[in-house]
Protein backbone atom coordinates (compact mmCIF):
# COMPACT_ATOMS: atom_id res chain seq x y z
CA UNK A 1 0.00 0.00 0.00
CA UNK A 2 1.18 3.33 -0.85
CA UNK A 3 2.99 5.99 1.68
CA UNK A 4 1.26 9.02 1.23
CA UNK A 5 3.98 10.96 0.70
CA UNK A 6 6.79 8.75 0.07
CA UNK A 7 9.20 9.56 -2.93
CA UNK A 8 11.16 6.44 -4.27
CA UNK A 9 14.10 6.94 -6.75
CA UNK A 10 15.38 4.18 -8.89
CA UNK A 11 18.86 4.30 -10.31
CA UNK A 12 22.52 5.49 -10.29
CA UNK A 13 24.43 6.93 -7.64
CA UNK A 14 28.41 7.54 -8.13
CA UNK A 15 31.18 9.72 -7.59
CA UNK A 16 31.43 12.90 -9.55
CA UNK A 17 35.15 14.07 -9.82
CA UNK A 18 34.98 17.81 -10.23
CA UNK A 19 38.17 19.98 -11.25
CA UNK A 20 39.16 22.77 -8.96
CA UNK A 21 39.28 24.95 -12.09
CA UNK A 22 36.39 26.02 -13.97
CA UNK A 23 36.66 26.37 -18.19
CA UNK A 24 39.87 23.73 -17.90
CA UNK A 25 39.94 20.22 -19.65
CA UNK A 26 40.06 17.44 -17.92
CA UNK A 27 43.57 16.50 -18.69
CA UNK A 28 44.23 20.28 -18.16
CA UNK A 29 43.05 20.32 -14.83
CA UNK A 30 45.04 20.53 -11.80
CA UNK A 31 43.28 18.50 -9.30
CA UNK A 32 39.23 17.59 -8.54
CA UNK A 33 36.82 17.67 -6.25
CA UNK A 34 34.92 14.43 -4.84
CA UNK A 35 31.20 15.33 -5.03
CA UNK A 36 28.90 12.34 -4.53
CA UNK A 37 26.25 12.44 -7.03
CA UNK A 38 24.04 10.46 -9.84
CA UNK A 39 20.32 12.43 -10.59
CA UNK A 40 17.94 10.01 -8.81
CA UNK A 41 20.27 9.97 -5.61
CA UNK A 42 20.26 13.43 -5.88
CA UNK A 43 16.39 13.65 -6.19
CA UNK A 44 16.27 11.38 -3.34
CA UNK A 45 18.57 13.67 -1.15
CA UNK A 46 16.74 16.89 -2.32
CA UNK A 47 13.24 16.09 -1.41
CA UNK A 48 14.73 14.63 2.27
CA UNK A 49 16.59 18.33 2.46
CA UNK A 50 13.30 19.79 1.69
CA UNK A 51 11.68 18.23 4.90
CA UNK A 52 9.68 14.98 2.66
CA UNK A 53 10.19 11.51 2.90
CA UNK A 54 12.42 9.61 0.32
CA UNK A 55 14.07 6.39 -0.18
CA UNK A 56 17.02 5.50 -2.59
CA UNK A 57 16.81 2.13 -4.94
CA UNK A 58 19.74 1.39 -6.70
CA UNK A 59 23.52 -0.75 -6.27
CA UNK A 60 26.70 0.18 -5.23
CA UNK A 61 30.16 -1.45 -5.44
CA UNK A 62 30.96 -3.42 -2.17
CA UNK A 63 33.97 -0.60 -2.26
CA UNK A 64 34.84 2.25 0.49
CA UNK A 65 33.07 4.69 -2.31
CA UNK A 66 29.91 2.09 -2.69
CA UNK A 67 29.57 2.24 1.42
CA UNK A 68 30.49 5.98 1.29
CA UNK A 69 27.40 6.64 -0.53
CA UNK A 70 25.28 4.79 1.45
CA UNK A 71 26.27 6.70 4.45
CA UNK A 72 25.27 9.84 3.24
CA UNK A 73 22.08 8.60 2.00
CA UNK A 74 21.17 7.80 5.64
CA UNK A 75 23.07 11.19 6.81
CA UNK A 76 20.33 12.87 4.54
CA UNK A 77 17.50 11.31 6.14
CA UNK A 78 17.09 8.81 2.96
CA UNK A 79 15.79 5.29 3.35
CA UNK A 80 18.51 3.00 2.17
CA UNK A 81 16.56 -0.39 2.97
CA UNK A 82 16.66 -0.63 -1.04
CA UNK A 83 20.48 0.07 -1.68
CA UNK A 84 22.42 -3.51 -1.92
CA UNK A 85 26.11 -3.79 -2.72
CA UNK A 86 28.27 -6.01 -5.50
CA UNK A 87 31.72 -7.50 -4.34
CA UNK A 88 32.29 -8.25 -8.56
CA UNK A 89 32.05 -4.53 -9.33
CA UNK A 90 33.07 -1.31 -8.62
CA UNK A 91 30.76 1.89 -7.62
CA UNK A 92 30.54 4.02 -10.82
CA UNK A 93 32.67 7.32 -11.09
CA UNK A 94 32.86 10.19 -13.46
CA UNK A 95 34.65 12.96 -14.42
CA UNK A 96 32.54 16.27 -15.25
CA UNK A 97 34.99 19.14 -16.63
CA UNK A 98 32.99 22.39 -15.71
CA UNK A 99 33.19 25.16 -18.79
CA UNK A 100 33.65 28.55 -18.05
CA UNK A 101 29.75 29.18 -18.36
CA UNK A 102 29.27 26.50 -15.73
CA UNK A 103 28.55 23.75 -18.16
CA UNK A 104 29.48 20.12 -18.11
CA UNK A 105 31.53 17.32 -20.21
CA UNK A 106 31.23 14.01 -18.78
CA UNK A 107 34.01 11.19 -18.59
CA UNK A 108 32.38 7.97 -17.20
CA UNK A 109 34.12 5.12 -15.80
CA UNK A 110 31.51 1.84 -16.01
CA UNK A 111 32.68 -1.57 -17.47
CA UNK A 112 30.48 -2.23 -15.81
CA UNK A 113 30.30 -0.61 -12.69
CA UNK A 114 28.00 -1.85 -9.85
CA UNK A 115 24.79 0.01 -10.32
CA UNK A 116 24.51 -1.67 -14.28
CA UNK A 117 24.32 -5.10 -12.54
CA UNK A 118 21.11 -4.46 -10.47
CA UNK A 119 18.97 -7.51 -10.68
CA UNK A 120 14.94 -7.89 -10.83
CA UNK A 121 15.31 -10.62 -7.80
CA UNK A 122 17.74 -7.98 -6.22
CA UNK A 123 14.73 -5.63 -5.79
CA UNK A 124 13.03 -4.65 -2.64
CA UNK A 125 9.66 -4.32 -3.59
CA UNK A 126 8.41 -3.89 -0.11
CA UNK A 127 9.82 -0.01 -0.59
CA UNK A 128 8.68 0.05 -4.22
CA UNK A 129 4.96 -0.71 -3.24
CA UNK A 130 4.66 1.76 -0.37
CA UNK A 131 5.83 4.86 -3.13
CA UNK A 132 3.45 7.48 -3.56
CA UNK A 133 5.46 8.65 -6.51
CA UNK A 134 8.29 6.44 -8.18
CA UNK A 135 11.05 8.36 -10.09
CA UNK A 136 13.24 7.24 -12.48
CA UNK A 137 15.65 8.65 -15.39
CA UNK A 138 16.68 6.72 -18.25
CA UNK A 139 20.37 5.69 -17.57
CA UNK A 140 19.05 2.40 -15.91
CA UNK A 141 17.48 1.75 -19.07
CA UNK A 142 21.06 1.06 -20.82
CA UNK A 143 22.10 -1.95 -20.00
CA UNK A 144 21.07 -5.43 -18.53
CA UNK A 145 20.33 -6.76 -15.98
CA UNK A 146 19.65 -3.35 -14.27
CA UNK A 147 17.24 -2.51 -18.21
CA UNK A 148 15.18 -5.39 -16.42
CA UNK A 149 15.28 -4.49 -13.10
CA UNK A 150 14.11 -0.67 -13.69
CA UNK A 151 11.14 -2.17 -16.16
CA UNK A 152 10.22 -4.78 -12.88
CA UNK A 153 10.38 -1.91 -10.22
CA UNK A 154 8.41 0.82 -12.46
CA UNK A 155 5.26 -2.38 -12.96
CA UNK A 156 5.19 -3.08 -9.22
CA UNK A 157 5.20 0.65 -8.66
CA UNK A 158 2.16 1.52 -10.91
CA UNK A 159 0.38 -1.78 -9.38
CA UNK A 160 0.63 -0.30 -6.57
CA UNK A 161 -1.05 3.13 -7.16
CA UNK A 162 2.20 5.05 -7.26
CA UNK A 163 2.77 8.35 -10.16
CA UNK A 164 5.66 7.66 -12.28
CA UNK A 165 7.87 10.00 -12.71
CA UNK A 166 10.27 10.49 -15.42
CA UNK A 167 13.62 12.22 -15.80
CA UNK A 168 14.89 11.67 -19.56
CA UNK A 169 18.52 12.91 -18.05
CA UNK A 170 20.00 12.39 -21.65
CA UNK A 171 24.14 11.13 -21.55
CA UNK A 172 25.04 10.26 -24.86
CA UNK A 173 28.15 9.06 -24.08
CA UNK A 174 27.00 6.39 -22.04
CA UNK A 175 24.81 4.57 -25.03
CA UNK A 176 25.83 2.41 -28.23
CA UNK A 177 24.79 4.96 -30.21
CA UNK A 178 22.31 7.93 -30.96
CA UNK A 179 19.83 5.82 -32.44
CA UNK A 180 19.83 3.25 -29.66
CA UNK A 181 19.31 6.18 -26.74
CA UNK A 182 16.79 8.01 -28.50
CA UNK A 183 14.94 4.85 -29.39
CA UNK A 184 15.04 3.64 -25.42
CA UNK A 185 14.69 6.92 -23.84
CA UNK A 186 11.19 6.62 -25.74
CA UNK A 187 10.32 3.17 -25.14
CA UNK A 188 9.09 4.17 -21.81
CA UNK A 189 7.56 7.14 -22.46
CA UNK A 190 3.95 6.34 -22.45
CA UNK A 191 4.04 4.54 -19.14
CA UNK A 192 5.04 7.86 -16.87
CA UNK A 193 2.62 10.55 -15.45
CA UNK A 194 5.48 13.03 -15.44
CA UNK A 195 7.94 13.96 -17.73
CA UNK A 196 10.71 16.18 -17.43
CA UNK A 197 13.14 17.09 -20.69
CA UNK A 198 15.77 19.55 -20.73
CA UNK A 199 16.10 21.97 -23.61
CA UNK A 200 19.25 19.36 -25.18
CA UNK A 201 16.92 16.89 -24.23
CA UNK A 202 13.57 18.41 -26.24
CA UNK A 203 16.52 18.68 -29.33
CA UNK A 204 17.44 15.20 -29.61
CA UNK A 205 14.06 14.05 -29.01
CA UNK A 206 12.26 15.85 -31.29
CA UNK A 207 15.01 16.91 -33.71
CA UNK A 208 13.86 20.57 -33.66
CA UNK A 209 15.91 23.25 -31.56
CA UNK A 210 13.39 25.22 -30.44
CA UNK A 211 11.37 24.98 -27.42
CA UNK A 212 8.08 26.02 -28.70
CA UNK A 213 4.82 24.77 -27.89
CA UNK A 214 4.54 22.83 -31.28
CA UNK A 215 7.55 21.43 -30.85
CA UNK A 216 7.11 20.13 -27.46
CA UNK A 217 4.15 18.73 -27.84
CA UNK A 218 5.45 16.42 -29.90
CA UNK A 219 6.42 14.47 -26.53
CA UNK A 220 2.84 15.24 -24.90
CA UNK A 221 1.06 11.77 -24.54
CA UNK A 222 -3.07 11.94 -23.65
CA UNK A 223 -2.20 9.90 -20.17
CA UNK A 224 0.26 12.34 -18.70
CA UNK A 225 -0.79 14.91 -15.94
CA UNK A 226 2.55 17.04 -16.47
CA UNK A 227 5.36 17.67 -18.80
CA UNK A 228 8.11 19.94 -18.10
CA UNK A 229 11.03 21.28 -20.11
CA UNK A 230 13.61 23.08 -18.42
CA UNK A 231 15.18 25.95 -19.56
CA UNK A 232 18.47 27.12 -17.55
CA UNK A 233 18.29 30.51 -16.76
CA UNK A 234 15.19 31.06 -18.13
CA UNK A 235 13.21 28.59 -16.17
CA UNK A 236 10.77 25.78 -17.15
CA UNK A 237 7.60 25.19 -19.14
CA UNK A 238 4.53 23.67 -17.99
CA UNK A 239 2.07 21.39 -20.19
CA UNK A 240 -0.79 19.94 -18.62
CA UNK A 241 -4.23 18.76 -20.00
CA UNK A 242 -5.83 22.02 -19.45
CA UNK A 243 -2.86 24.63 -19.63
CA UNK A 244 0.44 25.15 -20.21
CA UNK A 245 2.47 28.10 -19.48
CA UNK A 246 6.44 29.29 -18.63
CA UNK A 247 7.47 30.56 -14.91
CA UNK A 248 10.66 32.49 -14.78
CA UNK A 249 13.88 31.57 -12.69
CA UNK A 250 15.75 33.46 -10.29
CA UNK A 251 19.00 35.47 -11.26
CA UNK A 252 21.61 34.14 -9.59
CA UNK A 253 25.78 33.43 -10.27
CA UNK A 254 26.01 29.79 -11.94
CA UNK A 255 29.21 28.24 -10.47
CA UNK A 256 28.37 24.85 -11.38
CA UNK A 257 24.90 23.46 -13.10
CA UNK A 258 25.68 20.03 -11.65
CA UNK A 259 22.75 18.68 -9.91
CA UNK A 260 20.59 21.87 -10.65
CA UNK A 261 17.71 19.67 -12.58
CA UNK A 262 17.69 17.16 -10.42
CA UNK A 263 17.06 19.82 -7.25
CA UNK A 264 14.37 20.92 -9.72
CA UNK A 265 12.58 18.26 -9.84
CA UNK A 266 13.13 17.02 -5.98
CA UNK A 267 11.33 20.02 -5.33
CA UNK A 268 9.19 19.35 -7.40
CA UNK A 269 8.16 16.31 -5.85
CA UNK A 270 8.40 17.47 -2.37
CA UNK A 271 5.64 19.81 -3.12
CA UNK A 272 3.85 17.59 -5.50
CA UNK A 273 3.34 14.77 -2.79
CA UNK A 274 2.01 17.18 -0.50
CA UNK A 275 -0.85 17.93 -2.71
CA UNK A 276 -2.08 16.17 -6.17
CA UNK A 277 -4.73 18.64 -7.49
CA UNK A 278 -1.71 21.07 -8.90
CA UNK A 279 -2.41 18.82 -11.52
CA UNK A 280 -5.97 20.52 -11.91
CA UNK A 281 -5.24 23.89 -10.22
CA UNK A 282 -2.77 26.37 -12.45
CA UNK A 283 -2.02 28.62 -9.35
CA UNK A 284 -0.95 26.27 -7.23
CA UNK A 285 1.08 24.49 -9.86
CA UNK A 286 3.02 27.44 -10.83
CA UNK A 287 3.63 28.20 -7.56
CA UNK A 288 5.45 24.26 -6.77
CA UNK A 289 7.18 25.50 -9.81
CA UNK A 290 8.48 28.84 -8.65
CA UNK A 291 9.54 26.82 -5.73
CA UNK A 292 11.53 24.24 -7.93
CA UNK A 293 13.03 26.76 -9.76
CA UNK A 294 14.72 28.29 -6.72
CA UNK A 295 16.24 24.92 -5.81
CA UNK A 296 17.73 24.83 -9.50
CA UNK A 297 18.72 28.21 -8.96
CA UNK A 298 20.88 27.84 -5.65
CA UNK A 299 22.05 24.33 -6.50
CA UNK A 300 23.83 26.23 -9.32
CA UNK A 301 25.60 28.54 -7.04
CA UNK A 302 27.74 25.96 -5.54
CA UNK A 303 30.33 23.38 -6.56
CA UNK A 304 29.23 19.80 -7.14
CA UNK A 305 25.31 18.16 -6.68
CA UNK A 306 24.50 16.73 -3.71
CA UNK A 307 26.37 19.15 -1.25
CA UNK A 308 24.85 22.21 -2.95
CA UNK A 309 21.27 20.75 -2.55
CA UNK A 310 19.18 23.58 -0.87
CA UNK A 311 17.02 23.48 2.29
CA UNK A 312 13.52 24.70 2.01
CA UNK A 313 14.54 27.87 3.88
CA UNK A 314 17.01 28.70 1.45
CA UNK A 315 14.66 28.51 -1.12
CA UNK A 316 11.93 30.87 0.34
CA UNK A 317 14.98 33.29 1.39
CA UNK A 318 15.86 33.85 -2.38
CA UNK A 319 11.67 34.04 -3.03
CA UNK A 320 11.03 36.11 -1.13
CA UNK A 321 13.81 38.06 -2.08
CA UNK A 322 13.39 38.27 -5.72
């Protein structure tokens, strides 16, 4: 039976390796930065920061990163009953080389590493069940057994009465090809209730650059109660059954964009959980927005995801101040 307000991510979670210089390369760069990360650990973390209730899903290498991870799950107030560890494989890493805008290049070490080997049996669907919403992103969709596992957990979910939520979180270097992403970031699609797409994302899906509302609704679906597209600086769009609209970000000094979506949507979610008829009501939906915006606004302020996450405080501060 579902949690009322429990928020279960599926997925990755890994070191990101950060230089201490921004707009360097990563052989360029003089040392980095060890910033736990991986978006649905991150979305877990966020919506615990935020005062909700979350739990993590996912494997780790039996490795002193793997157990390091796990620890500050539980430090954030995340359930970990669903994290389980691989003695055959290490916990992922990667190496994100910050621009001197504040964007990202990602090296990834996985051959494979321990979250790819996540099995179906390996699954704790006691934590699954009791999800009021169940987010995902498509990285777990890559590779099997973990392609399996993610398909298994996302069923029991929706048995169960949870919302799916979906996170496209688009790394091309991480799939065969093009082709093969675009054609499994979409095999899913119909099955989720919420959709968020960055503005790369909305690109390579649709093969248009432009974030128009003919364009994006190439990715609407008749089931879905929300699609969102994300927009940096600019802030997100909002398509539901009966309206659709844009609600501005915050100005604030990017450092680092790491983690900044995935603050978005834990926010999102925090909110979300609290109340399901933003779905029907405009006002209070673009107000869960403004809110997530201002988590993707601060997160980009500081240096790496998960310590950057905001506190709902910290949010309302730079609300109220804007």
């Amino acid at each position: 039976m579902a949690d009322s307000n429990l928020v279960v991510c599926f997925g990755e979670m890994l070191i990101d390796f950060v230089p201490t210089v921004s707009g360097v390369s990563l052989a360029e760069a003089p040392g980095f930065l060890q910033a736990p990360g991986g978006a649905p650990a991150n979305v877990a973390i966020a919506v615990s920061r935020l005062g909700g209730r979350s739990a993590f899903i996912g494997k780790l290498g039996d490795d002193e990163f793997g157990h390091m991870l796990a620890a500050i799950l539980r430090q954030n107030g995340v359930i970990d009953t669903g994290v389980v560890f691989d003695s055959g494989a290490r916990t992922a890493l990667a190496f994100v080389t910050l621009k001197a805008d504040g964007e990202r290049e990602f090296m990834f070490y996985r051959n494979p590493s321990a979250d790819m080997l996540l099995t179906e049996k390996e699954l704790n669907l006691d934590i699954i069940r009791k999800a009021a919403v169940f987010h995902y992103n498509s990285i777990s969709l890559i590779a099997e057994p973990c392609r399996t596992a993610h398909l298994r957990a996302m069923e029991a979910a929706k048995e169960a009465g949870a919302l799916l939520s979906y996170d496209a979180n688009l790394r091309l270097p991480l799939w065969p090809s093009a082709e093969v992403a675009h054609k499994q970031i979409l095999s899913i699609w119909d099955q989720a209730d919420i959709i968020k797409v960055s503005e790369d994302e909305l690109e390579f899906l649709t093969g248009e650059s432009s974030v128009e509302d003919e364009v994006v609704m190439k990715l609407w679906r008749d089931h879905l109660k929300l699609l969102l597209v994300t927009t940096g600086k600019k802030g997100c769009k909002y398509y539901t059954k009966d309206f659709r609209g844009t609600v501005d970000s915050f100005k604030v000094v990017p450092v680092d964009t790491t983690g900044a979506g995935d603050a978005f949507v834990g926010a999102m979610l925090s909110k979300l959980v609290q109340d399901l008829s933003v779905f029907q009501d405009e006002k209070k939906l673009r107000e869960v927005l403004r809110f997530a915006n201002g988590g993707g606004a601060i997160t980009t302020t500081k240096k790496g995801a998960i310590p950057s996450l905001p506190t709902k405080e910290e949010i309302l501060t730079l609300i109220q101040g804007a």
